[in-house]
Protein backbone atom coordinates (compact mmCIF):
# COMPACT_ATOMS: atom_id res chain seq x y z
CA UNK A 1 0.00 0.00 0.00
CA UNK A 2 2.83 2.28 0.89
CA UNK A 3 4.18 2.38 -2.92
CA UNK A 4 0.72 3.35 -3.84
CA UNK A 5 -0.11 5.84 -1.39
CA UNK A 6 3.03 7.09 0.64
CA UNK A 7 2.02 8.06 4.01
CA UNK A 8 3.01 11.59 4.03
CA UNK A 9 0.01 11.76 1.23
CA UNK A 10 -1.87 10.40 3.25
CA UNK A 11 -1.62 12.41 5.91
CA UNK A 12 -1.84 15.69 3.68
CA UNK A 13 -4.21 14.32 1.05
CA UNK A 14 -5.32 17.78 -0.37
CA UNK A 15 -2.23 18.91 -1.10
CA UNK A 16 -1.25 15.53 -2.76
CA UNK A 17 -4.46 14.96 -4.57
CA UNK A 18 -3.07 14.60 -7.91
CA UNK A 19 -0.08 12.12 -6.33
CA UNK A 20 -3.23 10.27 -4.94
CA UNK A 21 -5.28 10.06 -8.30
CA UNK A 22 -2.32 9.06 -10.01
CA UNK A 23 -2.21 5.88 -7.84
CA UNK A 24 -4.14 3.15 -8.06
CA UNK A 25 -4.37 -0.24 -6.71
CA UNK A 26 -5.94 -3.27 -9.02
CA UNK A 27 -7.38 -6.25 -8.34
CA UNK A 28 -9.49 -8.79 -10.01
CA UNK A 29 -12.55 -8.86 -7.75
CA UNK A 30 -14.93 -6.57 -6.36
CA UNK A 31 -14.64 -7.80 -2.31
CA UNK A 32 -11.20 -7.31 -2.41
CA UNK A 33 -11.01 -3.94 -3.81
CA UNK A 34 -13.97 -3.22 -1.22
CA UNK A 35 -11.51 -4.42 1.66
CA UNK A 36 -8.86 -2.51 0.33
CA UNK A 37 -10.10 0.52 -0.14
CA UNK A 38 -11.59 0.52 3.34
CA UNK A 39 -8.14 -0.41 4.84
CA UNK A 40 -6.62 2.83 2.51
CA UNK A 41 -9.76 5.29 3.95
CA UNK A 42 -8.78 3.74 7.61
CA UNK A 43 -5.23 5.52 6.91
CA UNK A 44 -6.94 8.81 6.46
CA UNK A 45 -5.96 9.14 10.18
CA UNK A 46 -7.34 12.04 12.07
CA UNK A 47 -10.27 12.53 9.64
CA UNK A 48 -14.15 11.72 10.85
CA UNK A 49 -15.47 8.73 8.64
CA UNK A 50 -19.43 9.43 7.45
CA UNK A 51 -21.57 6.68 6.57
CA UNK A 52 -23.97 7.19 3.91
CA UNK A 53 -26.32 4.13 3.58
CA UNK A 54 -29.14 3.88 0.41
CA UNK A 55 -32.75 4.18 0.11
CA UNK A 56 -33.70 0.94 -1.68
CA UNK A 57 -37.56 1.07 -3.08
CA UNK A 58 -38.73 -2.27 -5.12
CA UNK A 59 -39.79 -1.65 -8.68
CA UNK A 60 -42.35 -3.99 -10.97
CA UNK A 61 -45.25 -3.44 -12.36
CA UNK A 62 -47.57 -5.69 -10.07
CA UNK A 63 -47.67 -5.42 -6.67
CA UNK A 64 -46.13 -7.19 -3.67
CA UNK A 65 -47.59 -10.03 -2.97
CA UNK A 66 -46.61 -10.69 1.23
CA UNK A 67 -47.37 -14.78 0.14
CA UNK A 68 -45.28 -14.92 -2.73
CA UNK A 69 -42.60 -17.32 -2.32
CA UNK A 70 -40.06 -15.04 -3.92
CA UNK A 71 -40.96 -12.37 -1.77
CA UNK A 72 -37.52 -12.93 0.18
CA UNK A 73 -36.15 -11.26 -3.25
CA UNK A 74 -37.11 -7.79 -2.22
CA UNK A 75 -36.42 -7.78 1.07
CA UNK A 76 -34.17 -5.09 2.67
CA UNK A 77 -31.12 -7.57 3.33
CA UNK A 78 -31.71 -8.78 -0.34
CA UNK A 79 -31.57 -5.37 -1.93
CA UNK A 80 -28.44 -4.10 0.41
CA UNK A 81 -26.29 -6.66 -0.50
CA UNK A 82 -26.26 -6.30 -4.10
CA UNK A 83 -23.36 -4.51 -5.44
CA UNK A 84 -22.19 -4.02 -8.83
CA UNK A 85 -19.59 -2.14 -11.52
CA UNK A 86 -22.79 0.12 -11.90
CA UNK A 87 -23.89 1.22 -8.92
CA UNK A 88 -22.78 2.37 -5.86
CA UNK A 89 -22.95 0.50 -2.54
CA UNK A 90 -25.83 0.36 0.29
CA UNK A 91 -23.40 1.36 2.77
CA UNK A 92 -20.84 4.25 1.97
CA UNK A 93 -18.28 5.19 3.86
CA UNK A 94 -16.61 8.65 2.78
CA UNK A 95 -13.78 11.19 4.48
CA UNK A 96 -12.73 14.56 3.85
CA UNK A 97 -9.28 13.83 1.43
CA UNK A 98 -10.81 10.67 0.29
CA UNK A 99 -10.29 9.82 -3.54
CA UNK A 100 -13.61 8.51 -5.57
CA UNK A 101 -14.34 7.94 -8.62
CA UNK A 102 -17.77 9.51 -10.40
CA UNK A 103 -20.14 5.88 -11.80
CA UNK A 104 -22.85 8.19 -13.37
CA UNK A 105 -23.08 10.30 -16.59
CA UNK A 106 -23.65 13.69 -14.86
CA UNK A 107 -22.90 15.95 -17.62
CA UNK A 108 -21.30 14.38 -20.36
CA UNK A 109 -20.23 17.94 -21.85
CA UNK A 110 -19.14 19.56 -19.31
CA UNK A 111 -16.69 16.26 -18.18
CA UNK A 112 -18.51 15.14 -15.50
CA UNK A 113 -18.81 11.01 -16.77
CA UNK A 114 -18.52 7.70 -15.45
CA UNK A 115 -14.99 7.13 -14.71
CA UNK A 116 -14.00 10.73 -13.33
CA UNK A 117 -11.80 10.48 -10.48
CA UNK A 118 -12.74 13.09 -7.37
CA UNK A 119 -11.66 14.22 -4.02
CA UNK A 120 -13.90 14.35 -1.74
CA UNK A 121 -13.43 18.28 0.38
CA UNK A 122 -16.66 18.56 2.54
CA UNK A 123 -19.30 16.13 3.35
CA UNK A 124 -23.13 17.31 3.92
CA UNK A 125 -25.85 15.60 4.75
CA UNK A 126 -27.80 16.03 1.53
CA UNK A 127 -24.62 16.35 -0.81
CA UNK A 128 -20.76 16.35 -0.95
CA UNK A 129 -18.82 18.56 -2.39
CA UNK A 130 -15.49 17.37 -4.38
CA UNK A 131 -12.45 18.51 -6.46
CA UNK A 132 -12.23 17.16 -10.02
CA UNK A 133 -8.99 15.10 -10.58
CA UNK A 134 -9.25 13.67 -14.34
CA UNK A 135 -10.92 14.39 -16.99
CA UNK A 136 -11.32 17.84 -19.11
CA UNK A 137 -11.79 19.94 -15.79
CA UNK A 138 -9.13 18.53 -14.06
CA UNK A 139 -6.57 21.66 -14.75
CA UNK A 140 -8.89 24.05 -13.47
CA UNK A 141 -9.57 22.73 -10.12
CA UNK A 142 -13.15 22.81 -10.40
CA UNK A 143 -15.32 21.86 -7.69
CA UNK A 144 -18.37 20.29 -7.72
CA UNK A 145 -21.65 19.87 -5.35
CA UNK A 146 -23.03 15.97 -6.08
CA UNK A 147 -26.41 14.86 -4.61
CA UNK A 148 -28.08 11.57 -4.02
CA UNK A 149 -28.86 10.23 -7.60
CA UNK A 150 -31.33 7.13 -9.05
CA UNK A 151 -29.95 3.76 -10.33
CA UNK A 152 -31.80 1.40 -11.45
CA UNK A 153 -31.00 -2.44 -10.56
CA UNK A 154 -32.66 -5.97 -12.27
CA UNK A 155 -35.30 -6.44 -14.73
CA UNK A 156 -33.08 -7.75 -17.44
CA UNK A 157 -31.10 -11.16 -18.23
CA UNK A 158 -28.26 -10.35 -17.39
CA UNK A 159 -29.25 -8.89 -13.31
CA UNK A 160 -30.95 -11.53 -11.54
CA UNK A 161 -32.54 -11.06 -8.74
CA UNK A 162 -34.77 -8.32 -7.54
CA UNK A 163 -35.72 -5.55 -9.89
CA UNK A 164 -34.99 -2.08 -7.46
CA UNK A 165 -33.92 1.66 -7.32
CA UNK A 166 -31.31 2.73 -5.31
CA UNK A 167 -30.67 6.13 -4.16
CA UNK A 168 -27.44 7.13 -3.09
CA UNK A 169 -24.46 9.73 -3.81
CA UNK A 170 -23.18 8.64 -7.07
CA UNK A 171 -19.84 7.62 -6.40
CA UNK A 172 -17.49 4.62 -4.96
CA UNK A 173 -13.89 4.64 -3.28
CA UNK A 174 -11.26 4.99 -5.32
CA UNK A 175 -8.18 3.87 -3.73
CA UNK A 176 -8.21 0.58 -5.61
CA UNK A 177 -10.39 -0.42 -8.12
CA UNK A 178 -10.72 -3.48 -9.92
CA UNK A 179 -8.86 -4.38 -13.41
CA UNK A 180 -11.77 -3.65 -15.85
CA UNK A 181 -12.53 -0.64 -14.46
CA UNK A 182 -9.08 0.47 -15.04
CA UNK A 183 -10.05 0.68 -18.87
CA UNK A 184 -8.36 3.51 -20.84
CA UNK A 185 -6.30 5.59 -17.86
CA UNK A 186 -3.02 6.20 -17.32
CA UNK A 187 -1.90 5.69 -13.83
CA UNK A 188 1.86 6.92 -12.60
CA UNK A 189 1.82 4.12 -10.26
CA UNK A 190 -0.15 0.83 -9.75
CA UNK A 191 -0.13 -1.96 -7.44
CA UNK A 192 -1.21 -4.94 -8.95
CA UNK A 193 -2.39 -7.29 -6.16
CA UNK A 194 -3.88 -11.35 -6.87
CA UNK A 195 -5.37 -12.76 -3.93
CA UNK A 196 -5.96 -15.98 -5.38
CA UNK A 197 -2.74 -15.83 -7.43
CA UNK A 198 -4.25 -14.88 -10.98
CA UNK A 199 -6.31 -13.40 -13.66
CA UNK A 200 -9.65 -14.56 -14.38
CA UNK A 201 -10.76 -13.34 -17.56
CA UNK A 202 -9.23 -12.68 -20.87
CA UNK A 203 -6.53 -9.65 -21.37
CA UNK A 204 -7.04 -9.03 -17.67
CA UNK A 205 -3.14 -9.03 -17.07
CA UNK A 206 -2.51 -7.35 -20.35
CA UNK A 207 -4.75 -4.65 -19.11
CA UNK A 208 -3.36 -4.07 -15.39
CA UNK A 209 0.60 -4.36 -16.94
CA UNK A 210 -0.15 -1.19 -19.24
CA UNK A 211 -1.85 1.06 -17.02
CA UNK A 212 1.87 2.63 -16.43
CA UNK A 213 4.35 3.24 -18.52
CA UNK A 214 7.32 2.28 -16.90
CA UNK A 215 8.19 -1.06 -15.37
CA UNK A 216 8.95 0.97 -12.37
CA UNK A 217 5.98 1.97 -11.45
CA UNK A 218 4.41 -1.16 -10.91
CA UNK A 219 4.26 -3.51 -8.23
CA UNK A 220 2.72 -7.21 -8.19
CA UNK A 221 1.78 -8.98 -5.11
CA UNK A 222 0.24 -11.90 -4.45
CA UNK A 223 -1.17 -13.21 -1.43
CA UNK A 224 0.25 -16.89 -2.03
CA UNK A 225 3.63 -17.04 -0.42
CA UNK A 226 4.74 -20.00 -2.55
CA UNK A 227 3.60 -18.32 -6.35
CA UNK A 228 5.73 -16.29 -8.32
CA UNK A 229 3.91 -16.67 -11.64
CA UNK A 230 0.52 -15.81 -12.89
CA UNK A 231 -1.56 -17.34 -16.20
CA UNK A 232 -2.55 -14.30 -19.01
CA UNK A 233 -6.04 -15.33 -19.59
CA UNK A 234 -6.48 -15.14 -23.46
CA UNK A 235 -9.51 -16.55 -25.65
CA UNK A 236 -8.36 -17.21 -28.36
CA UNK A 237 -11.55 -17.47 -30.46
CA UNK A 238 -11.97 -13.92 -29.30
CA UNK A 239 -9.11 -13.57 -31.82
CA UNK A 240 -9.79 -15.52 -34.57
């Protein structure tokens, strides 16, 4: 973590903001980039932590029926635990200093898309307020109020499950994100770390390796003592 995120940023993150959206460390899964990025905010020492959790509200066209066998499907616990690339979590956890990244198309024009990296500078009750780090605004500093948005969750093939809205701030932790969402940036340094002790799917290693552009600023770890080597996932057919 410490190659990532040095601890005097850490302990001055406004004034390293742009060292800390440089930085990034990958992973193949979502509940380890979760963990991660919750042992990174942790490190924001001296800083209140705010939890922010969502307002989940079933959605369907018929209603509820209380002796429906699937009715376990919408309740609370079932709609809280479903996370995905696309929407932000049930329970967020935010600091001053903390770095996020934007998963809604706010305003497309103006650079405010899914994929902006932010720092978060005050928290309110009803909105936060956060510095832009990436995109076309990034050189001018801008800040930006965001409130509580809409996403929309099931209802489709592919999201099983219960078909919901969620409403919650539009944005997750960025301290480490996972591989695919690392798509397209350009990172000065990246830790690259494999709990299980590899890639999953195909050009996942291809993508984390050329996120930097020096084999100096990356750093592979791998939480099995005894493996040195990990498989690059290609498809072939994908090819062909």
């Amino acid at each position: 973590m410490n190659f990532c995120y040095e601890p005097q940023w850490l302990a001055q993150p406004e004034k390293y903001a742009n060292e800390l959206s440089g930085s990034a460390i990958l992973c193949p899964t979502n509940s380890v980039v979760k963990r991660i990025n919750q042992r990174v905010l942790d490190s924001l020492h001296g800083r209140q932590q705010k939890t922010f959790y969502s307002r989940n509200t079933p959605l369907g066209d018929k209603p509820i029926n209380p002796l429906d066998d699937n009715i376990n499907e919408f309740s609370s616990e079932a709609m809280e635990g479903i996370e995905t690339a696309g929407m932000p979590p049930h329970e967020l956890n935010l600091k001053n200093g903390a770095i996020v990244m934007l998963i809604k198309n706010i305003s497309v024009n103006t650079g405010l898309c899914n994929g902006t990296r932010l720092q978060v500078t005050e928290i309110f009750d009803e909105f936060i307020k956060c510095k832009v780090l990436s995109g076309s605004r990034s050189n001018n500093q801008d800040e930006i109020y965001l409130p509580r948005c809409k996403f929309e969750y099931g209802g489709t093939p592919s999201e099983p499950g219960p078909h919901f809205s969620r409403c919650q701030f539009p944005v997750k932790l960025s301290f480490a994100m996972t591989i695919n969402k690392s798509q397209g940036q350009t990172l000065n340094r990246v830790g690259l770390y494999f709990r299980q002790g590899e890639c999953f799917s195909h050009g996942q290693l291809y993508t984390a390796m050329s996120r930097v552009r020096t084999k100096k600023s990356i750093k592979i770890v791998t939480a099995v003592l005894d493996t040195l080597t990990t498989k690059n996932i290609v498809w072939r057919q994908l090819l062909n």
